[in-house]
PDB file of N, CA and C in Angstrom:
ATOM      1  N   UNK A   1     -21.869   1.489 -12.996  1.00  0.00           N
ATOM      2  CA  UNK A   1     -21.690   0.129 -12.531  1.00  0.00           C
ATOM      3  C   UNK A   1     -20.465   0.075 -11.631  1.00  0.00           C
ATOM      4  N   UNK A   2     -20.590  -0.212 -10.321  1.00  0.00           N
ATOM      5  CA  UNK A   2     -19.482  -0.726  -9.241  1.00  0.00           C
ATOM      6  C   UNK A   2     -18.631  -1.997  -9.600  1.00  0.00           C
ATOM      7  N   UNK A   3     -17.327  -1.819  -9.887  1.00  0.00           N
ATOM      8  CA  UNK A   3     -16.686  -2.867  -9.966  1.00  0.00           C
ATOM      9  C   UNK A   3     -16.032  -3.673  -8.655  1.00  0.00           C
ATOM     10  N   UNK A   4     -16.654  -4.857  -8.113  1.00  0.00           N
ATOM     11  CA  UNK A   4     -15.796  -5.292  -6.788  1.00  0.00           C
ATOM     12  C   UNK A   4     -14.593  -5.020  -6.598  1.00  0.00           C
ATOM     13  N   UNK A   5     -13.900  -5.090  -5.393  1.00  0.00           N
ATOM     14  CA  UNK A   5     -12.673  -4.902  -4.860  1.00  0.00           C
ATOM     15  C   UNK A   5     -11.803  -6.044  -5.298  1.00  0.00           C
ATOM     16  N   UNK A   6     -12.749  -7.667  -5.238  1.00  0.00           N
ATOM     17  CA  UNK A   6     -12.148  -8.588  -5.740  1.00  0.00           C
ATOM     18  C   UNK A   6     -11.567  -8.733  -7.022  1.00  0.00           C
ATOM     19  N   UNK A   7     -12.242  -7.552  -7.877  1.00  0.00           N
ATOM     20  CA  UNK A   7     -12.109  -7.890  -9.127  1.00  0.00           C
ATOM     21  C   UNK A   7     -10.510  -6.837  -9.837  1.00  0.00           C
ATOM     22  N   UNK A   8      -9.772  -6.932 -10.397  1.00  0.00           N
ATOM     23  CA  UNK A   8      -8.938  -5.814 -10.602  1.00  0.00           C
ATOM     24  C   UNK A   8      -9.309  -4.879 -11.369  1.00  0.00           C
ATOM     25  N   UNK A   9      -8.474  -3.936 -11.374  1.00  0.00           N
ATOM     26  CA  UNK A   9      -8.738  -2.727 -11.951  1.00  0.00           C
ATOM     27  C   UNK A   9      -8.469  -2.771 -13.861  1.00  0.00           C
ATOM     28  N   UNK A  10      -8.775  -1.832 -14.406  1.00  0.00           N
ATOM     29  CA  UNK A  10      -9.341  -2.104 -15.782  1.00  0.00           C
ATOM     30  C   UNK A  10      -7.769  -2.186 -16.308  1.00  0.00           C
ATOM     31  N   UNK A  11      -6.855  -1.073 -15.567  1.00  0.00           N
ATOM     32  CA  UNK A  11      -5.333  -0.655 -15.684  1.00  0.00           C
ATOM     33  C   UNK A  11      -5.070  -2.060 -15.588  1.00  0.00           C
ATOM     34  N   UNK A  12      -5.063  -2.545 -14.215  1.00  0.00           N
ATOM     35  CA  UNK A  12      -4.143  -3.848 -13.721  1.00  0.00           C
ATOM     36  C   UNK A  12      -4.466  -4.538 -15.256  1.00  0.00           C
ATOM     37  N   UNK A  13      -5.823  -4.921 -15.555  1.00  0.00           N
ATOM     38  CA  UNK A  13      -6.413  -5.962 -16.429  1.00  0.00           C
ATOM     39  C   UNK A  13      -4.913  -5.674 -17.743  1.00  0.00           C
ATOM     40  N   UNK A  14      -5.549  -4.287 -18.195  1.00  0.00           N
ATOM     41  CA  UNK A  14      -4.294  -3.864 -19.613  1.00  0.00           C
ATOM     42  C   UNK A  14      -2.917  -4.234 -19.230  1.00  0.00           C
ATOM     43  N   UNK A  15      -2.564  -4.090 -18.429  1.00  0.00           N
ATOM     44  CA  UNK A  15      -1.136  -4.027 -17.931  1.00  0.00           C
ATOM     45  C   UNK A  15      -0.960  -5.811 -17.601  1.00  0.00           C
ATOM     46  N   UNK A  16      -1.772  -6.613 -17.294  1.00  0.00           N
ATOM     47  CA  UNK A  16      -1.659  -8.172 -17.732  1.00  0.00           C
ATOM     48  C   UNK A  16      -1.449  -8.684 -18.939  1.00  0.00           C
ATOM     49  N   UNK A  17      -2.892  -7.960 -19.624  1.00  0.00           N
ATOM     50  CA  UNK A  17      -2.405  -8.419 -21.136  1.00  0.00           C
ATOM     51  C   UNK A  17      -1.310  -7.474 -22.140  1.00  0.00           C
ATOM     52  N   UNK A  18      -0.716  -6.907 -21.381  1.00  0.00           N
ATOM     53  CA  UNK A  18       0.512  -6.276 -22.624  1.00  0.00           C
ATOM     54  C   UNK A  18       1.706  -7.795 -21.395  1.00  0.00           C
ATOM     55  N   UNK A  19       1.672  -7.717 -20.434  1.00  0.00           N
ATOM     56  CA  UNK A  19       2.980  -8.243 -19.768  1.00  0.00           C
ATOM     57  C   UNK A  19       2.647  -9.708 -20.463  1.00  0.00           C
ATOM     58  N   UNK A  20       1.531 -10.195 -20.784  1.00  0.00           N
ATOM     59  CA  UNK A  20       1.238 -11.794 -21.834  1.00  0.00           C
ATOM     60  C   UNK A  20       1.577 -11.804 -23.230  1.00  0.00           C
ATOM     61  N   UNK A  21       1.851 -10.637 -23.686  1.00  0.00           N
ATOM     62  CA  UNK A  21       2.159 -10.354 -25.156  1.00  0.00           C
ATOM     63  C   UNK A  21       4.031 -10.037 -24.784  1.00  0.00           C
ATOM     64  N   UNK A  22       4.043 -11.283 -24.871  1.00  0.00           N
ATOM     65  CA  UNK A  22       5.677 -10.897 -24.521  1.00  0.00           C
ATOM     66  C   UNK A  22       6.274 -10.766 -26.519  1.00  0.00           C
ATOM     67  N   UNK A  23       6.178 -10.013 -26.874  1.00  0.00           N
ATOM     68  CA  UNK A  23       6.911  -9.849 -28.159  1.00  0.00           C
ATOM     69  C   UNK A  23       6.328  -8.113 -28.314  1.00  0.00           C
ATOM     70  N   UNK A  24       6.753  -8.318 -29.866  1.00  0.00           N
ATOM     71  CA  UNK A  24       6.558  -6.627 -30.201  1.00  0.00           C
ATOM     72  C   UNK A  24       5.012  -5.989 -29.922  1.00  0.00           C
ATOM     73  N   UNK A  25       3.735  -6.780 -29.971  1.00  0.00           N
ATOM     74  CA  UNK A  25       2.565  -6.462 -29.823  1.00  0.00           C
ATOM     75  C   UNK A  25       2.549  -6.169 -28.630  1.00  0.00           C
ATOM     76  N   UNK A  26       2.563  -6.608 -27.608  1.00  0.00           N
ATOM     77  CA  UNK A  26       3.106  -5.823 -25.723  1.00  0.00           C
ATOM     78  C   UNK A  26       4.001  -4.520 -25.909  1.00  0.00           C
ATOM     79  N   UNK A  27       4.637  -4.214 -26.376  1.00  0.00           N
ATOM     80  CA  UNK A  27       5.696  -2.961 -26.526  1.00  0.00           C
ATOM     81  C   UNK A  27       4.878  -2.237 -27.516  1.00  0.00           C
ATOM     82  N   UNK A  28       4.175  -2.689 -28.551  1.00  0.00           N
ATOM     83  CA  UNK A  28       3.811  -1.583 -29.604  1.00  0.00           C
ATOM     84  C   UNK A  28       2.565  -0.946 -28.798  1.00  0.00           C
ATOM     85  N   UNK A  29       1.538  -2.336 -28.071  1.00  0.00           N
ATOM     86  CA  UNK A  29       0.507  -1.746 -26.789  1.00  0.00           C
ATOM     87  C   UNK A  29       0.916  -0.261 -26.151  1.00  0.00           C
ATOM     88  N   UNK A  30       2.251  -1.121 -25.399  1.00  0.00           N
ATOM     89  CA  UNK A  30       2.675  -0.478 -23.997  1.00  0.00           C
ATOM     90  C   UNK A  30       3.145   1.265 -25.238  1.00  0.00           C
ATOM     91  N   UNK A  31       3.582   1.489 -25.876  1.00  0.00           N
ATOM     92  CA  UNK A  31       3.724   2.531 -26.786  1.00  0.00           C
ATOM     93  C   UNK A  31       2.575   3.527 -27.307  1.00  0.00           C
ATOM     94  N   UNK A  32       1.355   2.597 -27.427  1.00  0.00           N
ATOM     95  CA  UNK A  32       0.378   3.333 -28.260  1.00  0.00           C
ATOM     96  C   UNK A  32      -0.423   3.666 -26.452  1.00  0.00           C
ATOM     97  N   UNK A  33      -0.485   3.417 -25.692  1.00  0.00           N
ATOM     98  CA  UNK A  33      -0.974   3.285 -24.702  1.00  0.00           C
ATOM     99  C   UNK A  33      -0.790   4.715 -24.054  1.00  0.00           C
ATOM    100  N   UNK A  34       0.578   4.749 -24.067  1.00  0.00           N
ATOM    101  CA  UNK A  34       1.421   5.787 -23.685  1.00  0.00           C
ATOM    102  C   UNK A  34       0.768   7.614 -24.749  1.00  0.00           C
ATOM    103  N   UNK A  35       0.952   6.869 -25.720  1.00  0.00           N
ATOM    104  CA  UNK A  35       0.607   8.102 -26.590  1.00  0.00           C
ATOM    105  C   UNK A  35      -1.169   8.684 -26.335  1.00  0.00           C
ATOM    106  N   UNK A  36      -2.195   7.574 -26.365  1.00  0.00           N
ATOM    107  CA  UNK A  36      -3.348   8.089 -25.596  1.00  0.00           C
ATOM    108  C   UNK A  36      -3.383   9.066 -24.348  1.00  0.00           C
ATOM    109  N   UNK A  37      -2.702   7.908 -23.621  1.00  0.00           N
ATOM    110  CA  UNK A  37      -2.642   9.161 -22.107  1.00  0.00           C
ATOM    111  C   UNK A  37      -2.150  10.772 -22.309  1.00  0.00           C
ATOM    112  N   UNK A  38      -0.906  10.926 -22.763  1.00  0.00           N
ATOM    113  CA  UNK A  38      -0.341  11.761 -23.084  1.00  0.00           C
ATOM    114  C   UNK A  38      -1.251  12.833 -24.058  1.00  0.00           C
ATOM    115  N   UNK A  39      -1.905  12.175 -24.835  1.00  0.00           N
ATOM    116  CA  UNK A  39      -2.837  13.402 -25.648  1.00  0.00           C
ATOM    117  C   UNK A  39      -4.011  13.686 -24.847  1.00  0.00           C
ATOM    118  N   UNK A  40      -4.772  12.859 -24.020  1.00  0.00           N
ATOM    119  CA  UNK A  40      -5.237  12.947 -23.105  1.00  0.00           C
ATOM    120  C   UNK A  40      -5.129  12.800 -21.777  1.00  0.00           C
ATOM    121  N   UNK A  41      -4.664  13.249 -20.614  1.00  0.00           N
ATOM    122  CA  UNK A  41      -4.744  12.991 -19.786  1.00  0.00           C
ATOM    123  C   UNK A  41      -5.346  12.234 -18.433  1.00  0.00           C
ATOM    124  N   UNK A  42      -6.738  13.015 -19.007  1.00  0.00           N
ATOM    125  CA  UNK A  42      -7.994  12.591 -18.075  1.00  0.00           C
ATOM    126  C   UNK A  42      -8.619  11.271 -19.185  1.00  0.00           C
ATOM    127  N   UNK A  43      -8.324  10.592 -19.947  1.00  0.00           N
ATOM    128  CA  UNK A  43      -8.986   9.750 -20.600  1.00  0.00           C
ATOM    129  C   UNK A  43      -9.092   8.371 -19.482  1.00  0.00           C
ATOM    130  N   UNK A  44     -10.302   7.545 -19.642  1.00  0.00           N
ATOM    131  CA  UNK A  44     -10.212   6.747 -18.271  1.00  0.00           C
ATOM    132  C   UNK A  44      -9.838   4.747 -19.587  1.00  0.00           C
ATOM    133  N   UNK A  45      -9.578   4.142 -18.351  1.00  0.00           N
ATOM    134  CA  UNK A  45      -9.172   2.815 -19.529  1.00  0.00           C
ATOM    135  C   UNK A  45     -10.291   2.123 -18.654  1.00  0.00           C
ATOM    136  N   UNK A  46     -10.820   1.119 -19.736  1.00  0.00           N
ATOM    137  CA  UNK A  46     -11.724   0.008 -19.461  1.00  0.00           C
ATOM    138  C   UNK A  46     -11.230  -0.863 -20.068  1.00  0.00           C
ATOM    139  N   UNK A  47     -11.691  -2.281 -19.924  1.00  0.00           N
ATOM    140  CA  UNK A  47     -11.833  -3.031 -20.802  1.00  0.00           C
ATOM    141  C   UNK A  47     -12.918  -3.613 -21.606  1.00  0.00           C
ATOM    142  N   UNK A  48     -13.505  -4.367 -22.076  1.00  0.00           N
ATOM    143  CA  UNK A  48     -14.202  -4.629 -23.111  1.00  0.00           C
ATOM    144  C   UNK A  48     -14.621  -6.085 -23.715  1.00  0.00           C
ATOM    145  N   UNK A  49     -15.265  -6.800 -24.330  1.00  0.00           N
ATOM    146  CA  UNK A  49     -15.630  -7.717 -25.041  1.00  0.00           C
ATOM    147  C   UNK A  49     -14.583  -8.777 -25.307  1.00  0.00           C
ATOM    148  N   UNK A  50     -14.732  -8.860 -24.024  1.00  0.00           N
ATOM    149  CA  UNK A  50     -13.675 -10.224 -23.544  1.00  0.00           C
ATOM    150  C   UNK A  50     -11.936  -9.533 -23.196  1.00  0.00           C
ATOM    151  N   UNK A  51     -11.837  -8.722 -23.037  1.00  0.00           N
ATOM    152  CA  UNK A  51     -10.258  -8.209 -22.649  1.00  0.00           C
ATOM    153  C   UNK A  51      -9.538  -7.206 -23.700  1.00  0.00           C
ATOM    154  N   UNK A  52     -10.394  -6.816 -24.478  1.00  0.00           N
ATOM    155  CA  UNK A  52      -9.587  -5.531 -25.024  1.00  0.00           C
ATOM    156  C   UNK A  52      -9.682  -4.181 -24.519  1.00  0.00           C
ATOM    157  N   UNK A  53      -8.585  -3.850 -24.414  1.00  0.00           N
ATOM    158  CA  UNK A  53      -8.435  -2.373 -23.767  1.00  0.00           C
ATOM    159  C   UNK A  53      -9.188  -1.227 -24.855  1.00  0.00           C
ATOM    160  N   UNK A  54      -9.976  -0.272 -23.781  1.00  0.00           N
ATOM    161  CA  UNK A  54     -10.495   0.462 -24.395  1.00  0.00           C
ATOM    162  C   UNK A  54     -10.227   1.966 -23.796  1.00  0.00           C
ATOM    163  N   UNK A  55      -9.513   2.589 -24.233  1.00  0.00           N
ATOM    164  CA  UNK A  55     -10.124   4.092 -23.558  1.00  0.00           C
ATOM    165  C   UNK A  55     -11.414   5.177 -24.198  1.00  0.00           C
ATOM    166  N   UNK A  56     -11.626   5.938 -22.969  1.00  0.00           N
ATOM    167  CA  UNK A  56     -12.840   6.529 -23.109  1.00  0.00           C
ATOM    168  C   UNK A  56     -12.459   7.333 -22.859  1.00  0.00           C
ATOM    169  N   UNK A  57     -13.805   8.556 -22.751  1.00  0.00           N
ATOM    170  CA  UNK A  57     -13.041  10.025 -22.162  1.00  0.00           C
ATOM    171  C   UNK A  57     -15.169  10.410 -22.903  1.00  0.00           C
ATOM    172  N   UNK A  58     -16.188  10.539 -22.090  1.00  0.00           N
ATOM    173  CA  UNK A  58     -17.858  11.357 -22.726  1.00  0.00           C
ATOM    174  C   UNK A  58     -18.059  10.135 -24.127  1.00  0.00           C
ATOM    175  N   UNK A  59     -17.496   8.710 -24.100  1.00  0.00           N
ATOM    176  CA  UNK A  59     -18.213   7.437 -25.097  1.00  0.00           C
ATOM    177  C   UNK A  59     -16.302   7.272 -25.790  1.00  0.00           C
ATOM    178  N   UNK A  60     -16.476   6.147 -26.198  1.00  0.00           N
ATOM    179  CA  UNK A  60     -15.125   5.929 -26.596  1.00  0.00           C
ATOM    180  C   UNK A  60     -14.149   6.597 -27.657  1.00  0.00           C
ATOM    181  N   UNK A  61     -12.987   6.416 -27.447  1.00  0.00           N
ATOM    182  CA  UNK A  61     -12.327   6.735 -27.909  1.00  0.00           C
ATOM    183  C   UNK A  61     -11.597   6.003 -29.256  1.00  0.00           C
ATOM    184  N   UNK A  62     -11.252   4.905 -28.323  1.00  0.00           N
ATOM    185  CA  UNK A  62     -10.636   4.092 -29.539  1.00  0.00           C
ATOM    186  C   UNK A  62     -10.124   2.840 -28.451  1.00  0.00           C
ATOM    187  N   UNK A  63     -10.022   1.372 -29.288  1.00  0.00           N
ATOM    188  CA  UNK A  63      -9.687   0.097 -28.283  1.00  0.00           C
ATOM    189  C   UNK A  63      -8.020  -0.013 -29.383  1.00  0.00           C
ATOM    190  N   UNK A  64      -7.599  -1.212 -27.989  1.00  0.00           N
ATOM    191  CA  UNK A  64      -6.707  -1.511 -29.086  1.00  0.00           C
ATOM    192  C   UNK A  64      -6.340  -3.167 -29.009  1.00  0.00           C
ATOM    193  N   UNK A  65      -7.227  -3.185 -30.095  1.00  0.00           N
ATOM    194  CA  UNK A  65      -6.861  -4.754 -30.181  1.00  0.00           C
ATOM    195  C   UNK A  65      -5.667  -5.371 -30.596  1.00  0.00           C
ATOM    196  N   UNK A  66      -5.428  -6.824 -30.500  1.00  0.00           N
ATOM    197  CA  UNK A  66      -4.318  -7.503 -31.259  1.00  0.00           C
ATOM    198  C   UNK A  66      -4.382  -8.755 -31.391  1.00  0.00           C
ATOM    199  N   UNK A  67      -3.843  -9.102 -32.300  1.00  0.00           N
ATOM    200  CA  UNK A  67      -4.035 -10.030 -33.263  1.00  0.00           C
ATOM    201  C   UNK A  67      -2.847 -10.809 -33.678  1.00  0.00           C
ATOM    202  N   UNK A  68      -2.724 -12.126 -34.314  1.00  0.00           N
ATOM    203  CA  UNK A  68      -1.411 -12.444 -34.280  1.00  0.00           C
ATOM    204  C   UNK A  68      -0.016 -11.686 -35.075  1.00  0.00           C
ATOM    205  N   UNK A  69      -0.699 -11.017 -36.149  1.00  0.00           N
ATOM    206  CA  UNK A  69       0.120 -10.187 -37.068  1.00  0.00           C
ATOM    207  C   UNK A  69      -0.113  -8.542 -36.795  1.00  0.00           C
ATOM    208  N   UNK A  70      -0.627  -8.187 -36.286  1.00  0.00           N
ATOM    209  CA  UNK A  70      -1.230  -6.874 -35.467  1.00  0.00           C
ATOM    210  C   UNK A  70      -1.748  -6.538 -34.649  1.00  0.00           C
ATOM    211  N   UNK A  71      -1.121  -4.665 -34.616  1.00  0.00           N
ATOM    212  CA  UNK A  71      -2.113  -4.801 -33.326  1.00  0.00           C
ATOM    213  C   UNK A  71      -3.215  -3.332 -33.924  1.00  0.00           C
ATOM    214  N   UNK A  72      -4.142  -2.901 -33.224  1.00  0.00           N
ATOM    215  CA  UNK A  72      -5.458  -2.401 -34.238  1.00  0.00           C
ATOM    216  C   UNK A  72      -5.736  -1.306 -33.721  1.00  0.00           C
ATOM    217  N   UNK A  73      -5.537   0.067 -33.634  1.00  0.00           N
ATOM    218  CA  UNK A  73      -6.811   0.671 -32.762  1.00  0.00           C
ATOM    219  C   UNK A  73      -7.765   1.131 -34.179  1.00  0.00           C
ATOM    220  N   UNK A  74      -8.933   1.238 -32.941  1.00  0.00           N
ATOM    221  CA  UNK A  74     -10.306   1.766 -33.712  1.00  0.00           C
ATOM    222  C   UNK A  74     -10.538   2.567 -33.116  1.00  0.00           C
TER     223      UNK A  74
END
């Protein structure tokens, strides 16, 4: 599936919603975020079922949701 030019990128999208989570759930994101890439490199980010970040890499990996008292990966 082609995503328009109009539309942003799945990164930009994550990188909105950690900069809207202005408290520890944006930093614990921006942290666990960090640690995906790093174990994977080539893992690609999407988003998901209304705005949760998901990475993939051959079907998913794990999302990471959040919540008012947490934040979740699966």
């Amino acid at each position: 599936m082609t995503t328009p030019a109009s539309e942003s990128s799945a990164s930009d999208q994550i990188d909105a919603k950690i900069a809207g989570l202005a408290d520890w759930r944006g930093e614990m994101l921006t942290r666990l975020r960090a640690i995906i890439r790093a174990a994977d490199p080539e893992v690609i980010e999407t988003v998901k079922w209304g705005g949760v970040p998901v990475w993939e890499r051959d079907g998913i990996i794990t999302t990471g949701e959040t919540y008012k008292t947490a934040v979740k990966l699966t």
